[in-house]
Each structure stands twice: as C-alpha cells, then as structure tokens.
N, C-alpha and C. Protein backbone atom coordinates (compact mmCIF):
# COMPACT_ATOMS: atom_id res chain seq x y z
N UNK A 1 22.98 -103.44 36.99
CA UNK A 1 23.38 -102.17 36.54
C UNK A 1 23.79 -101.28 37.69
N UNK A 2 22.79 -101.12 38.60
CA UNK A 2 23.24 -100.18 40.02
C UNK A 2 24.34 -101.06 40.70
N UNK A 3 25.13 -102.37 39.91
CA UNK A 3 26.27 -102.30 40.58
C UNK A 3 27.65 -102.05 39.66
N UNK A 4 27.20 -102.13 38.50
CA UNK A 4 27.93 -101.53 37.91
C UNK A 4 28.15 -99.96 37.77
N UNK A 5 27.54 -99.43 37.96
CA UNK A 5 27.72 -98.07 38.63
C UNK A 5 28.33 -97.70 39.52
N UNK A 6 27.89 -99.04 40.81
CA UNK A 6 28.89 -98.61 42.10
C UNK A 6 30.48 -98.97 41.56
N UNK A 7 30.47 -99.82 40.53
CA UNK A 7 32.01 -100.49 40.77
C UNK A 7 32.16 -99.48 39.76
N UNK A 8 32.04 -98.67 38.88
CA UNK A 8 32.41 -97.01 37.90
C UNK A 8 32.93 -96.31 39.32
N UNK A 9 31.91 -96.37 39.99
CA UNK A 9 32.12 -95.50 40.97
C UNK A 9 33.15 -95.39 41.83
N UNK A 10 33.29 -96.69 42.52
CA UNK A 10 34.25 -97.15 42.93
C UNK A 10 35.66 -96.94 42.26
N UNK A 11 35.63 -97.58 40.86
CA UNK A 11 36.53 -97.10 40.32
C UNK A 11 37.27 -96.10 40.22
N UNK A 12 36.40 -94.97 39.82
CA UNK A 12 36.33 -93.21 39.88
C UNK A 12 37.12 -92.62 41.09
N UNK A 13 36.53 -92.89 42.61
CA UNK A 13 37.08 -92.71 43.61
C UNK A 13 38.50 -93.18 43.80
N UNK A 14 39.10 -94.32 43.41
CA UNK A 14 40.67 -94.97 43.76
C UNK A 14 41.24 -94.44 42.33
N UNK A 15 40.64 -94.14 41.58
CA UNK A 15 41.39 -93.39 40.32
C UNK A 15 41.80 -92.14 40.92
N UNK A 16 40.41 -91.62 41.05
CA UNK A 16 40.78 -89.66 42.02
C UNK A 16 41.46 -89.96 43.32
N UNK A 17 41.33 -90.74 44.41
CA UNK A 17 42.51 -90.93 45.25
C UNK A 17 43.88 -91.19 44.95
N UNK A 18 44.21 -92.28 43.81
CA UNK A 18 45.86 -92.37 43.66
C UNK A 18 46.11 -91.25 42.90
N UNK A 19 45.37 -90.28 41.37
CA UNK A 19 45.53 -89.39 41.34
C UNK A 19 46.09 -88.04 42.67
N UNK A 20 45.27 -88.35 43.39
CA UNK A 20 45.45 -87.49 44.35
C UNK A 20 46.69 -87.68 45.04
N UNK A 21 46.78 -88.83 45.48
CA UNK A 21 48.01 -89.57 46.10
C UNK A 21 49.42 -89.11 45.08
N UNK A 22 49.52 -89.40 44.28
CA UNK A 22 50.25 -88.76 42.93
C UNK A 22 51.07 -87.58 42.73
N UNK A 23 49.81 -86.81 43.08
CA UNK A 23 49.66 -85.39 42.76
C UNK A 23 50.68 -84.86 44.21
N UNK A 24 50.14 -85.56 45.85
CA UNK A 24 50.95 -85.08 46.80
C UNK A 24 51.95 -85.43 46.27
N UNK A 25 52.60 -86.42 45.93
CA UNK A 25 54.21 -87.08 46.27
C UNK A 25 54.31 -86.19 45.03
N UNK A 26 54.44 -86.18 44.02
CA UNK A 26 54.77 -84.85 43.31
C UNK A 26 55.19 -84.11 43.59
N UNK A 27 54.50 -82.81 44.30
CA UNK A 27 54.55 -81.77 44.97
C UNK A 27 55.61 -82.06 46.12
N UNK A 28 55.35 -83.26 46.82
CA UNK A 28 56.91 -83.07 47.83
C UNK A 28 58.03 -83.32 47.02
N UNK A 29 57.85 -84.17 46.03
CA UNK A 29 59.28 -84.68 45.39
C UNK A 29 59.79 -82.82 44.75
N UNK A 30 58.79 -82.59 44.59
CA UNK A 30 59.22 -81.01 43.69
C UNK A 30 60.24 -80.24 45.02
N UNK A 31 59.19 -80.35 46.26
CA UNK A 31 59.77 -79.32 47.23
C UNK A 31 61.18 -79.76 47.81
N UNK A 32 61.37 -81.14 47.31
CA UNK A 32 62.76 -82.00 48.08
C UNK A 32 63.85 -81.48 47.01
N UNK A 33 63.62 -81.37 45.79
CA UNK A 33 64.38 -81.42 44.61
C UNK A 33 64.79 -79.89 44.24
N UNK A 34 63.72 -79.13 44.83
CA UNK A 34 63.70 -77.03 45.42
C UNK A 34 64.54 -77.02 46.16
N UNK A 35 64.42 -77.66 47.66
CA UNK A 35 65.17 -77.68 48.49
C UNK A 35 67.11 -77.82 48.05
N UNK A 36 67.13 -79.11 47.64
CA UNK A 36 68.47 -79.26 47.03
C UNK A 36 69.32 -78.67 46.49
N UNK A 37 68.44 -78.03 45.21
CA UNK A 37 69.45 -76.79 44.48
C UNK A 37 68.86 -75.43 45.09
N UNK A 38 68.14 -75.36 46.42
CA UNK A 38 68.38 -73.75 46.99
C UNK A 38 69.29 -74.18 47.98
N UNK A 39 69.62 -75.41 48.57
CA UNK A 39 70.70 -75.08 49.54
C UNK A 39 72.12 -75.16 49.13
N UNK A 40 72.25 -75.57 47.81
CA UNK A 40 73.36 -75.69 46.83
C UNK A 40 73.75 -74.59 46.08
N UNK A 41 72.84 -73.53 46.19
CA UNK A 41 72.78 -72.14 45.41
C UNK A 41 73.05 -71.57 46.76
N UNK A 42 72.93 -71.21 48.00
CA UNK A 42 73.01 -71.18 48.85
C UNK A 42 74.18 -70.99 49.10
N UNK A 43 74.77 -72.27 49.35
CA UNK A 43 76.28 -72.58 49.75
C UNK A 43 76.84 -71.77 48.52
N UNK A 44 77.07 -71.92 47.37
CA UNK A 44 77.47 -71.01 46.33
C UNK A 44 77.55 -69.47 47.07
N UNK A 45 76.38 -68.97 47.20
CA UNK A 45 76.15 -67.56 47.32
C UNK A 45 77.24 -66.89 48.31
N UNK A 46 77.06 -68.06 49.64
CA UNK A 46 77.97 -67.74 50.99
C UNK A 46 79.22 -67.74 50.32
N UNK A 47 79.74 -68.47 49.66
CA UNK A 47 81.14 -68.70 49.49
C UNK A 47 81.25 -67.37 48.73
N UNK A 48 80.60 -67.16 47.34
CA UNK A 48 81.23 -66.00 46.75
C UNK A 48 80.94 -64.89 47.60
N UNK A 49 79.98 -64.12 48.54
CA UNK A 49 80.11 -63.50 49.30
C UNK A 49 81.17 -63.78 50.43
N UNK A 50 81.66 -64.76 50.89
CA UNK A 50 82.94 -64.63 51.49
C UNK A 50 84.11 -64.28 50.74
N UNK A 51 83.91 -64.49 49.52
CA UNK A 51 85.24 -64.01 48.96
C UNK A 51 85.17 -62.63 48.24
N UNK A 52 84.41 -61.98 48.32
CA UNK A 52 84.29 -60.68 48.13
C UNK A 52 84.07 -60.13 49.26
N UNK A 53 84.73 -60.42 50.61
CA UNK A 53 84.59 -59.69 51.33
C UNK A 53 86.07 -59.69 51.76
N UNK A 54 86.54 -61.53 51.52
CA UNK A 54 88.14 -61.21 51.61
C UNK A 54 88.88 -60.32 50.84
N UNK A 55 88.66 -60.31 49.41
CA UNK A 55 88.94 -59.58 48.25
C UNK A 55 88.54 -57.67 48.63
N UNK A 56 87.03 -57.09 49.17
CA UNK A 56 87.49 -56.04 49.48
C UNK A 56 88.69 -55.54 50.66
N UNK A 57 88.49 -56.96 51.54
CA UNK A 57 90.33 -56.37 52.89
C UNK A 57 91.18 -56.18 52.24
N UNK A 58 91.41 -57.14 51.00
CA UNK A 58 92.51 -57.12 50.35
C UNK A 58 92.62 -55.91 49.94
N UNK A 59 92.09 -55.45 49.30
CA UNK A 59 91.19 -53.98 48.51
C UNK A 59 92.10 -52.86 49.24
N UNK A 60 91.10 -53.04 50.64
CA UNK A 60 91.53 -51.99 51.77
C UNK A 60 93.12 -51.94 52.08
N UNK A 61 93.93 -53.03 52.12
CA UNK A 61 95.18 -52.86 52.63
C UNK A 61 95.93 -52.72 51.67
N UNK A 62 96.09 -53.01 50.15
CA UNK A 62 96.56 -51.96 49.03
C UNK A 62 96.27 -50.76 48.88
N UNK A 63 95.10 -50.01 48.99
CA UNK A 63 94.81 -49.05 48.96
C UNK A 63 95.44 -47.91 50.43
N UNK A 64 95.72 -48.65 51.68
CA UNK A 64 96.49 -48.26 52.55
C UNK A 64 98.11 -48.02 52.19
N UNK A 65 98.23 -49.23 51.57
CA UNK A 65 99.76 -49.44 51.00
C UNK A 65 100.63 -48.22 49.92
N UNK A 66 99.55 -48.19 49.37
CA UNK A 66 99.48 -46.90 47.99
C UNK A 66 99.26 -45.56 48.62
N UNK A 67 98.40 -45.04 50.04
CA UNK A 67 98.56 -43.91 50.34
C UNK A 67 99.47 -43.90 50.98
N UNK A 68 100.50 -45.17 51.75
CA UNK A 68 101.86 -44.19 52.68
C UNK A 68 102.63 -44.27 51.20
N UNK A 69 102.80 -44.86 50.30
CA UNK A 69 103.56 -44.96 49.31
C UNK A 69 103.71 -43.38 48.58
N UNK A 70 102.53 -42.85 48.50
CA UNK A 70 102.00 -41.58 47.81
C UNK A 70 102.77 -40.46 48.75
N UNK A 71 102.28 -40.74 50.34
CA UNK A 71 102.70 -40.08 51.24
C UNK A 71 104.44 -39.63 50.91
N UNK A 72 105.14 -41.07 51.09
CA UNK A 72 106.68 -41.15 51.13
C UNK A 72 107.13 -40.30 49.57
N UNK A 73 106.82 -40.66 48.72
CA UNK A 73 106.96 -39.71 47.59
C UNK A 73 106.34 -38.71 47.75
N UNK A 74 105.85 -38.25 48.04
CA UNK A 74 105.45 -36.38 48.05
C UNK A 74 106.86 -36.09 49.44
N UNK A 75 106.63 -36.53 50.09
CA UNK A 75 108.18 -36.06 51.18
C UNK A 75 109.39 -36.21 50.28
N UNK A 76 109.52 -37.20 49.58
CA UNK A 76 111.05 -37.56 48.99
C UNK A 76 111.07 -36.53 47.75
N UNK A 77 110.02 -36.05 46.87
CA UNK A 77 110.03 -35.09 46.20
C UNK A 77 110.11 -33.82 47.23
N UNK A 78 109.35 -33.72 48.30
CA UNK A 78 109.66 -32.06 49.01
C UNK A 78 110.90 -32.15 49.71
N UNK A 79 111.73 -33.15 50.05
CA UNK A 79 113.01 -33.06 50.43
C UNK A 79 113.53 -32.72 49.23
N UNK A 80 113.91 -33.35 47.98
CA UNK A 80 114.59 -33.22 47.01
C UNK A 80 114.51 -31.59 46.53
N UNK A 81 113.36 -30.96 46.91
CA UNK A 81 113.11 -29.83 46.05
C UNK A 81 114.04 -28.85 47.28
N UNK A 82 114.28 -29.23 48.85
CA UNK A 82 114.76 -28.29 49.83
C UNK A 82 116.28 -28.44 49.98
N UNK A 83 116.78 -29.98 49.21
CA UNK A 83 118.09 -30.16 49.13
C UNK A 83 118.19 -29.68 47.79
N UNK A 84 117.27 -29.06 46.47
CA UNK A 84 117.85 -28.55 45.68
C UNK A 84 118.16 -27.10 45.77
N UNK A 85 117.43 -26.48 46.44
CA UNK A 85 117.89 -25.15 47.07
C UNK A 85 118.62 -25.30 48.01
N UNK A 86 119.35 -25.63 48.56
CA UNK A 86 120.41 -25.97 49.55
C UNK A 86 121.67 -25.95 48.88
N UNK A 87 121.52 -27.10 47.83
CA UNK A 87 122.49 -27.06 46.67
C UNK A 87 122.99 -25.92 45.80
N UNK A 88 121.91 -25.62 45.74
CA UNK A 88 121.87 -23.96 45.15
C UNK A 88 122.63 -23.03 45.55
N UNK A 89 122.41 -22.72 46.99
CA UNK A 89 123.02 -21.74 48.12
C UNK A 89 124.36 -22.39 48.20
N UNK A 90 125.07 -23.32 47.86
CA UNK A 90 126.11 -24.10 48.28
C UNK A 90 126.99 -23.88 46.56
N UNK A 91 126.37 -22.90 45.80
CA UNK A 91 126.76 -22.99 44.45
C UNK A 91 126.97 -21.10 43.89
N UNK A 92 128.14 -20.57 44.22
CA UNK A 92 128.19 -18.73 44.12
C UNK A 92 127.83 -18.67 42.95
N UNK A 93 127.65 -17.27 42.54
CA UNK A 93 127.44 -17.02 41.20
C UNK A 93 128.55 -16.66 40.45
N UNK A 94 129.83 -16.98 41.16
CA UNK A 94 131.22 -16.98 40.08
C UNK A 94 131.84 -17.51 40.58
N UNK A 95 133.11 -17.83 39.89
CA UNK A 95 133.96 -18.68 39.95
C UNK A 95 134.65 -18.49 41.08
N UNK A 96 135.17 -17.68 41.78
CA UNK A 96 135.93 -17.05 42.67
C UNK A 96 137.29 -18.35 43.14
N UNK A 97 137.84 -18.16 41.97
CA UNK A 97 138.95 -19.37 41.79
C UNK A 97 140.24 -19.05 43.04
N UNK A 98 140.60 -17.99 43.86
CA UNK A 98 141.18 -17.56 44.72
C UNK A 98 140.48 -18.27 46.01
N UNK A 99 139.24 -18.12 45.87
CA UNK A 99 138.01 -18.38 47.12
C UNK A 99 138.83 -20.14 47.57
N UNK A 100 138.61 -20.56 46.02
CA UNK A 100 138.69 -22.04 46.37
C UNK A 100 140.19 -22.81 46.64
N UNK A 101 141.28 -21.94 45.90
CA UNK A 101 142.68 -22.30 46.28
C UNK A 101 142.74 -22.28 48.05
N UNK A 102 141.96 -21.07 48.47
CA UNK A 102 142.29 -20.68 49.98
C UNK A 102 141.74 -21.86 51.03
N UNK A 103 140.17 -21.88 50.31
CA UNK A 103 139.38 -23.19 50.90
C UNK A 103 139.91 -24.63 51.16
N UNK A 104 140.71 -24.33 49.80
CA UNK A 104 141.67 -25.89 49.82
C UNK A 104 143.03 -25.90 51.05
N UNK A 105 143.76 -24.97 50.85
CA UNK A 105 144.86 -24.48 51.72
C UNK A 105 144.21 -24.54 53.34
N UNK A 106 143.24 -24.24 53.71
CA UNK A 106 142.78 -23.96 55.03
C UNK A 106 142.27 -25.30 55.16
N UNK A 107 141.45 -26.35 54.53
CA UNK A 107 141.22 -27.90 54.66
C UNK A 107 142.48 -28.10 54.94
N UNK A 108 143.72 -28.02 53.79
CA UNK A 108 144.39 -29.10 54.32
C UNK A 108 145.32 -28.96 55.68
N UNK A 109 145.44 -27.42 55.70
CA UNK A 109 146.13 -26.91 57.29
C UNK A 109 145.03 -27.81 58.20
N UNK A 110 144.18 -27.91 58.32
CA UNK A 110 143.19 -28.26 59.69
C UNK A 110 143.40 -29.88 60.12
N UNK A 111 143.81 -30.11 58.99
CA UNK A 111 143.56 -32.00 59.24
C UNK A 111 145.49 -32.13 58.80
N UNK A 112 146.22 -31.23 58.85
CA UNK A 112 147.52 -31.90 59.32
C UNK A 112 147.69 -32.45 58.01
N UNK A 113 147.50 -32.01 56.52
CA UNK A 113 147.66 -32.41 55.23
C UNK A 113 148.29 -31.31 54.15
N UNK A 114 149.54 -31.90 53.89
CA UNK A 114 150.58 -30.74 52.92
C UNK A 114 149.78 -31.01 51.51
N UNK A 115 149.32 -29.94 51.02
CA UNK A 115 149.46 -30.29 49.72
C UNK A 115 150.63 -29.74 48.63
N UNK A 116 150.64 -30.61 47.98
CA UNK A 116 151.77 -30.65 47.33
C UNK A 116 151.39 -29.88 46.05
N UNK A 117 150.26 -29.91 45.17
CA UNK A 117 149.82 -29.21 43.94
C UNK A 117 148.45 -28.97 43.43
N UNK A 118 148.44 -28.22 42.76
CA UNK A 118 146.84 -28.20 42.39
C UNK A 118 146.50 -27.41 40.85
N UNK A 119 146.15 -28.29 40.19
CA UNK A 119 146.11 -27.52 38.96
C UNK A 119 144.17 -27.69 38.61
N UNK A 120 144.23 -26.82 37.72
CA UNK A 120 142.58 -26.46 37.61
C UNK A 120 142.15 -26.33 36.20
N UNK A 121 140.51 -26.76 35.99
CA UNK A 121 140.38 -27.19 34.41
C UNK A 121 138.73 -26.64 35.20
N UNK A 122 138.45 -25.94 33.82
CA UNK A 122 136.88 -25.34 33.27
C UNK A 122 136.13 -26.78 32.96
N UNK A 123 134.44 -26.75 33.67
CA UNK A 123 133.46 -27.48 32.58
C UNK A 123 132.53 -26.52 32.75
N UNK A 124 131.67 -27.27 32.38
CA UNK A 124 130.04 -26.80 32.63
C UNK A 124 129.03 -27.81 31.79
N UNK A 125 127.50 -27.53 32.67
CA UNK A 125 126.91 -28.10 32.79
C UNK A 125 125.68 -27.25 32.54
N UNK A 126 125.35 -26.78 31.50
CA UNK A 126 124.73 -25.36 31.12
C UNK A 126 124.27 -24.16 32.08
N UNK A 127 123.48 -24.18 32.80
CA UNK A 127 123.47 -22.56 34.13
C UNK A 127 124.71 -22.84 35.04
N UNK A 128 125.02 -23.95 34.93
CA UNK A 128 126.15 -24.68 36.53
C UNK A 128 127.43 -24.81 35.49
N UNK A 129 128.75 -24.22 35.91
CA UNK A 129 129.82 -24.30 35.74
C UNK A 129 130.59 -24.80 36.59
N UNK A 130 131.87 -25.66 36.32
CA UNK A 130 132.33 -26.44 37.47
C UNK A 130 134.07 -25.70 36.65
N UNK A 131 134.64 -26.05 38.31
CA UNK A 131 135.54 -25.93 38.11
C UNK A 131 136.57 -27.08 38.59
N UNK A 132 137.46 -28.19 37.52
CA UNK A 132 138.00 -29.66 37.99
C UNK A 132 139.40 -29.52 38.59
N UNK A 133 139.74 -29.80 39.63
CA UNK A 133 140.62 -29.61 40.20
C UNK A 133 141.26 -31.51 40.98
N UNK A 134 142.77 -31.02 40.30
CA UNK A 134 143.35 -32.03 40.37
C UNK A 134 144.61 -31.73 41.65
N UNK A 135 144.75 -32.37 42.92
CA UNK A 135 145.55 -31.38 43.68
C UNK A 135 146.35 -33.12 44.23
N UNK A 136 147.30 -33.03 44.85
CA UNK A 136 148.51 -33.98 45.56
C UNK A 136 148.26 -33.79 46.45
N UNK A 137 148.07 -34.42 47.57
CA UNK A 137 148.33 -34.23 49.05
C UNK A 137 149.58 -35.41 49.71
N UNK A 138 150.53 -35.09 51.19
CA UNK A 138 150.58 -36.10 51.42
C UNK A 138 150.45 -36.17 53.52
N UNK A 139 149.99 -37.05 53.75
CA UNK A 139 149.65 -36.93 55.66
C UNK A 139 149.31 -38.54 55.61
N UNK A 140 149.06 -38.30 56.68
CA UNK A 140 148.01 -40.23 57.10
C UNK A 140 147.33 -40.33 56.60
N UNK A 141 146.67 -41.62 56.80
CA UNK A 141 145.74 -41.89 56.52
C UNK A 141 144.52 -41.74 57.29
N UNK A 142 144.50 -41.69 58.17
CA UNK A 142 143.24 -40.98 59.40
C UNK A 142 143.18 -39.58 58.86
N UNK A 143 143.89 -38.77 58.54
CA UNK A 143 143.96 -37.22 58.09
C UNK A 143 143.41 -37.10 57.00
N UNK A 144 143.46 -37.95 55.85
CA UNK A 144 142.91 -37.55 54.36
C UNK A 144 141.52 -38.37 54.84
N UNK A 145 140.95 -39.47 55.45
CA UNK A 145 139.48 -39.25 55.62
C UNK A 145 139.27 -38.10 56.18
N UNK A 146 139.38 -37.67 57.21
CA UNK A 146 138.67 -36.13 57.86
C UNK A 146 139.10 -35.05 56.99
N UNK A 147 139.56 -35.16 56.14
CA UNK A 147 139.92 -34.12 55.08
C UNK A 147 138.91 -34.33 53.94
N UNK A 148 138.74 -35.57 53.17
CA UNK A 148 137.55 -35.46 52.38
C UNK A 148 136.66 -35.50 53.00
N UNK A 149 136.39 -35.62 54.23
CA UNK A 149 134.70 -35.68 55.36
C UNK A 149 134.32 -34.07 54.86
N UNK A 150 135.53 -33.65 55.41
CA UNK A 150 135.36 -31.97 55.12
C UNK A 150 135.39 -31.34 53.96
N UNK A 151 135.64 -32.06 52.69
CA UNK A 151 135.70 -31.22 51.55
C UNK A 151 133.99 -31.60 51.23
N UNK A 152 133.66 -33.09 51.48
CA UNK A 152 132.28 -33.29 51.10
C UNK A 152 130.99 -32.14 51.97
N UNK A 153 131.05 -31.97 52.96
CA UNK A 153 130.32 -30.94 53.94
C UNK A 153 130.86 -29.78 53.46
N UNK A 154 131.48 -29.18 52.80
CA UNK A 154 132.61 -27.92 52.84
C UNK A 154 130.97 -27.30 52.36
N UNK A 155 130.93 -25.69 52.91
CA UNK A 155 130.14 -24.87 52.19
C UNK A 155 129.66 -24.37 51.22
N UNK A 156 130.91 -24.78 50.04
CA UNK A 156 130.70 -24.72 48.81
C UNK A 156 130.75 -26.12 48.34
N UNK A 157 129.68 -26.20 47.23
CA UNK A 157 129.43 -27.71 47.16
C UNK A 157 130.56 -27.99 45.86
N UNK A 158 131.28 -29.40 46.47
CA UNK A 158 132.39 -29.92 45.80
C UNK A 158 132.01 -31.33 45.71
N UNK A 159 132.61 -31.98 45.00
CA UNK A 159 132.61 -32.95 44.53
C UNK A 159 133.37 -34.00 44.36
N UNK A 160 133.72 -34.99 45.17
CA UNK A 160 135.07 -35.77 44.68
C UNK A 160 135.05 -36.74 43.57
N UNK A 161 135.40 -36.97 42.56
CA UNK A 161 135.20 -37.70 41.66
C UNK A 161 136.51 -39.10 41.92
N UNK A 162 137.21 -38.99 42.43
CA UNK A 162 137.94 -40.08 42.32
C UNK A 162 139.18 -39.33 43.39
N UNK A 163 139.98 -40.70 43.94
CA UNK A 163 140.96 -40.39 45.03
C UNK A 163 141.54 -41.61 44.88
N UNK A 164 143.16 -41.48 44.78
CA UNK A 164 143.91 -42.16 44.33
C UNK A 164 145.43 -41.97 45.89
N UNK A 165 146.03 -43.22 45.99
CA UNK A 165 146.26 -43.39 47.04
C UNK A 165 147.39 -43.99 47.24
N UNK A 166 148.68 -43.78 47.84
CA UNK A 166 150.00 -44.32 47.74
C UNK A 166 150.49 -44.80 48.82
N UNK A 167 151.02 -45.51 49.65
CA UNK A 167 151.24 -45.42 50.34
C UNK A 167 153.12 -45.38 50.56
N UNK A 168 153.62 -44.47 52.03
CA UNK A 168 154.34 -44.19 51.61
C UNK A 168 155.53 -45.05 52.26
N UNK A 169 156.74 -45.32 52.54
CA UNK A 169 157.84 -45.80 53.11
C UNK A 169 157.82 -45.48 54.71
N UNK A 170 158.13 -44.08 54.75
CA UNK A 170 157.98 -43.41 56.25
C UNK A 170 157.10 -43.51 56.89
N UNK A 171 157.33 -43.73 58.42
CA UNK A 171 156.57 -44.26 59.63
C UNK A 171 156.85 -42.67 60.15
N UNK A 172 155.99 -42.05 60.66
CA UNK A 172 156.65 -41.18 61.85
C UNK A 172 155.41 -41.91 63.25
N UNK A 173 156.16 -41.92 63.89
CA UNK A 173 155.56 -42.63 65.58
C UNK A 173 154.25 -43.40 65.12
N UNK A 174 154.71 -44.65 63.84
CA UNK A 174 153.89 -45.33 63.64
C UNK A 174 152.68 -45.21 62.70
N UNK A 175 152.67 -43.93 62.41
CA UNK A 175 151.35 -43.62 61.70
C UNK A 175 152.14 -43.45 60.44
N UNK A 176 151.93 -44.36 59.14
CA UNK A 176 152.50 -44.14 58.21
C UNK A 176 151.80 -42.57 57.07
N UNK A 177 152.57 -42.55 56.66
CA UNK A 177 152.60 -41.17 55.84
C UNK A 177 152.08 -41.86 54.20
N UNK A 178 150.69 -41.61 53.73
CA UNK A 178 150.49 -41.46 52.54
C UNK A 178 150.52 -40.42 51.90
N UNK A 179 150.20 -40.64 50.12
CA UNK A 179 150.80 -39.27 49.27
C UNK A 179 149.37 -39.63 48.82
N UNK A 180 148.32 -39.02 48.58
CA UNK A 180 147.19 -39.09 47.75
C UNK A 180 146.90 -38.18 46.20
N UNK A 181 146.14 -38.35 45.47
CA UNK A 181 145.62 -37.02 44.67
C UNK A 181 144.13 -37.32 44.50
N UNK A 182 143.42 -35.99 44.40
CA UNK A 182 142.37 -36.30 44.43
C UNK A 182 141.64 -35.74 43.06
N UNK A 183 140.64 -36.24 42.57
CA UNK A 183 139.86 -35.08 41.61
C UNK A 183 138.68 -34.52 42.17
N UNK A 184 138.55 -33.23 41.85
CA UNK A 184 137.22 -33.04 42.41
C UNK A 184 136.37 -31.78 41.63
N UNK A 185 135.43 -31.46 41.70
CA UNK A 185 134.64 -30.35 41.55
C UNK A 185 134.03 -29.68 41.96
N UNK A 186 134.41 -27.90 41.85
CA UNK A 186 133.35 -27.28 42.34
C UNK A 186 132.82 -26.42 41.88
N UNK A 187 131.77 -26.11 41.91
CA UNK A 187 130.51 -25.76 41.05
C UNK A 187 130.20 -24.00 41.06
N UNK A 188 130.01 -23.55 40.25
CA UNK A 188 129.81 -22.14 40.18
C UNK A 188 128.46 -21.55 39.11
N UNK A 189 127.91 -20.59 39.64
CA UNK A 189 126.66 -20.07 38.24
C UNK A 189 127.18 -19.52 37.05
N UNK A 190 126.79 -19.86 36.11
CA UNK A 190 127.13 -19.39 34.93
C UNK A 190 126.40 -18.11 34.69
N UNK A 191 125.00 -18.30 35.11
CA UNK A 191 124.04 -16.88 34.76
C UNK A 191 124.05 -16.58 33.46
N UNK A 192 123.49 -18.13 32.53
CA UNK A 192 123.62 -17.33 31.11
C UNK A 192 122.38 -16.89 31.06
C-alpha cells in the first residue's frame, strides 16, 4: 500500500510537472503569437501614419496653392476695378461729336494718313453711349499701324471693331500706298 501511494504520488508529481510544463509552453506560445500580430499591427500603424503625414504636405502645398491663387484674384479684381475707373475717365459725359471728327483729323495728320471719309451712327449700351464711326483712310502701311497704335491709347476710349485693307497700285520711293477703312467706337455718358 505505502507503495502504492508513492507511485499516486509519483504519479501526481509528473502529472503537476507536465501540467506545469504545459502551462509554460502555453504562455510562450501565447507571447510568440502577441508578438506577431503586435508587430504586424505595428507595421500597419507606421505605414498609415506615414501616409497621413504625406497626405497632410500634400494638405499644406494646396492650401499654399489656393492662397497665391486667392492672392492673384483679389489683385486681378483690384486692377479690374482701377482699369474700370480709368475707363471711365477715358469716357466724357457727351457726345462732343466735333471733339472726335478733330481727334480723328489730328491722328491722321501725325502718322502721314489722308482720310478720305467719315460717316457716323448712334448706339448705346444703357449709361454708355457709343458713337460708330466708319471713316476711309489712305498712306502705308507702317502709317495705319501707328495710327491705330494711337487711336487704341487715344484719350478718349475708342474702339476698333474691324479694319479692312486694300492695297494699292502706287509705289512712292517704294513704300506702297494702301487705302484702308476702319470701324470703330467711341464711347460717351448717357447720364440717364
């Protein structure tokens, strides 16, 4: 009997040791198998934190992009608003249809250009009234560019709508002689 006890006993002990034995490899297999998916969660984490950090540069250099953008439009609107008063000042408050026959006559004396006719037609454009003027010229061709250079700059703001162009037979010392007509407009206040 007291050896059957020892061999219970015995028993008992290599039962509670491989238990035990068991129980460690368990516990490491747990911490190997922890390990795995935290360094796999891990690598996950780094990556999406790298890409939310590329994603805020990105962030940053649209948001740079959009304030010169903002910038350039607030200038292109405050130019527009200083060339619309410019325009303005470049626009009398009447017609002064004498003003503009003379304006025309003194262009075309300066640049060496006869004009030949000029007839004149009413619009408007509700506060802005124009006045369409259809006129002949004839000189070179180097002369009628510096002649519309100057009607476009002219102080009163005009308009060329179209320029039509002949050229003519006569040479004088090489520079041939064109006949042009031009249309154009210029603008006056209505003050309704």
């Amino acid at each position: 009997m007291f050896e059957q006890e020892k061999n219970n006993s015995y028993r008992k002990k290599n039962a509670s040791s491989a238990s035990t034995f068991i129980g460690v490899f368990l516990i490491f297999a747990a911490f190997g198998v922890y390990n795995i998916f935290v360094s796999a969660i891990s690598d996950g984490v780094d990556a999406v934190a790298a890409e939310i950090e590329a994603t805020e540069a990105k962030i940053t250099e649209i948001s740079e992009t959009i304030a010169t953008y903002d910038a350039a439009k607030a200038e292109i609107e405050n130019a527009g608003e200083v060339e619309l008063g410019d325009s303005l000042n470049k626009i009398p408050e009447r017609m002064y249809q004498d003003r503009v026959i003379l304006n025309m006559l003194k262009l075309a004396a300066d640049h060496d250009v006869e004009m030949n006719s000029l007839t004149f037609g009413k619009g408007s454009f509700g506060a802005i009234g124009s006045l369409r003027i259809n006129s002949s010229f004839a000189g070179n061709y180097k002369d009628l560019i510096d002649f519309l250079q100057d009607v476009e700059g002219n102080e009163r703001l005009m308009k060329v709508n179209s320029v039509t162009i002949q050229m003519g037979k006569e040479s004088i010392l090489d520079a041939k002689r064109v006949n042009f007509s031009v249309s154009m407009e210029v603008f006056y206040q209505t003050n309704n």
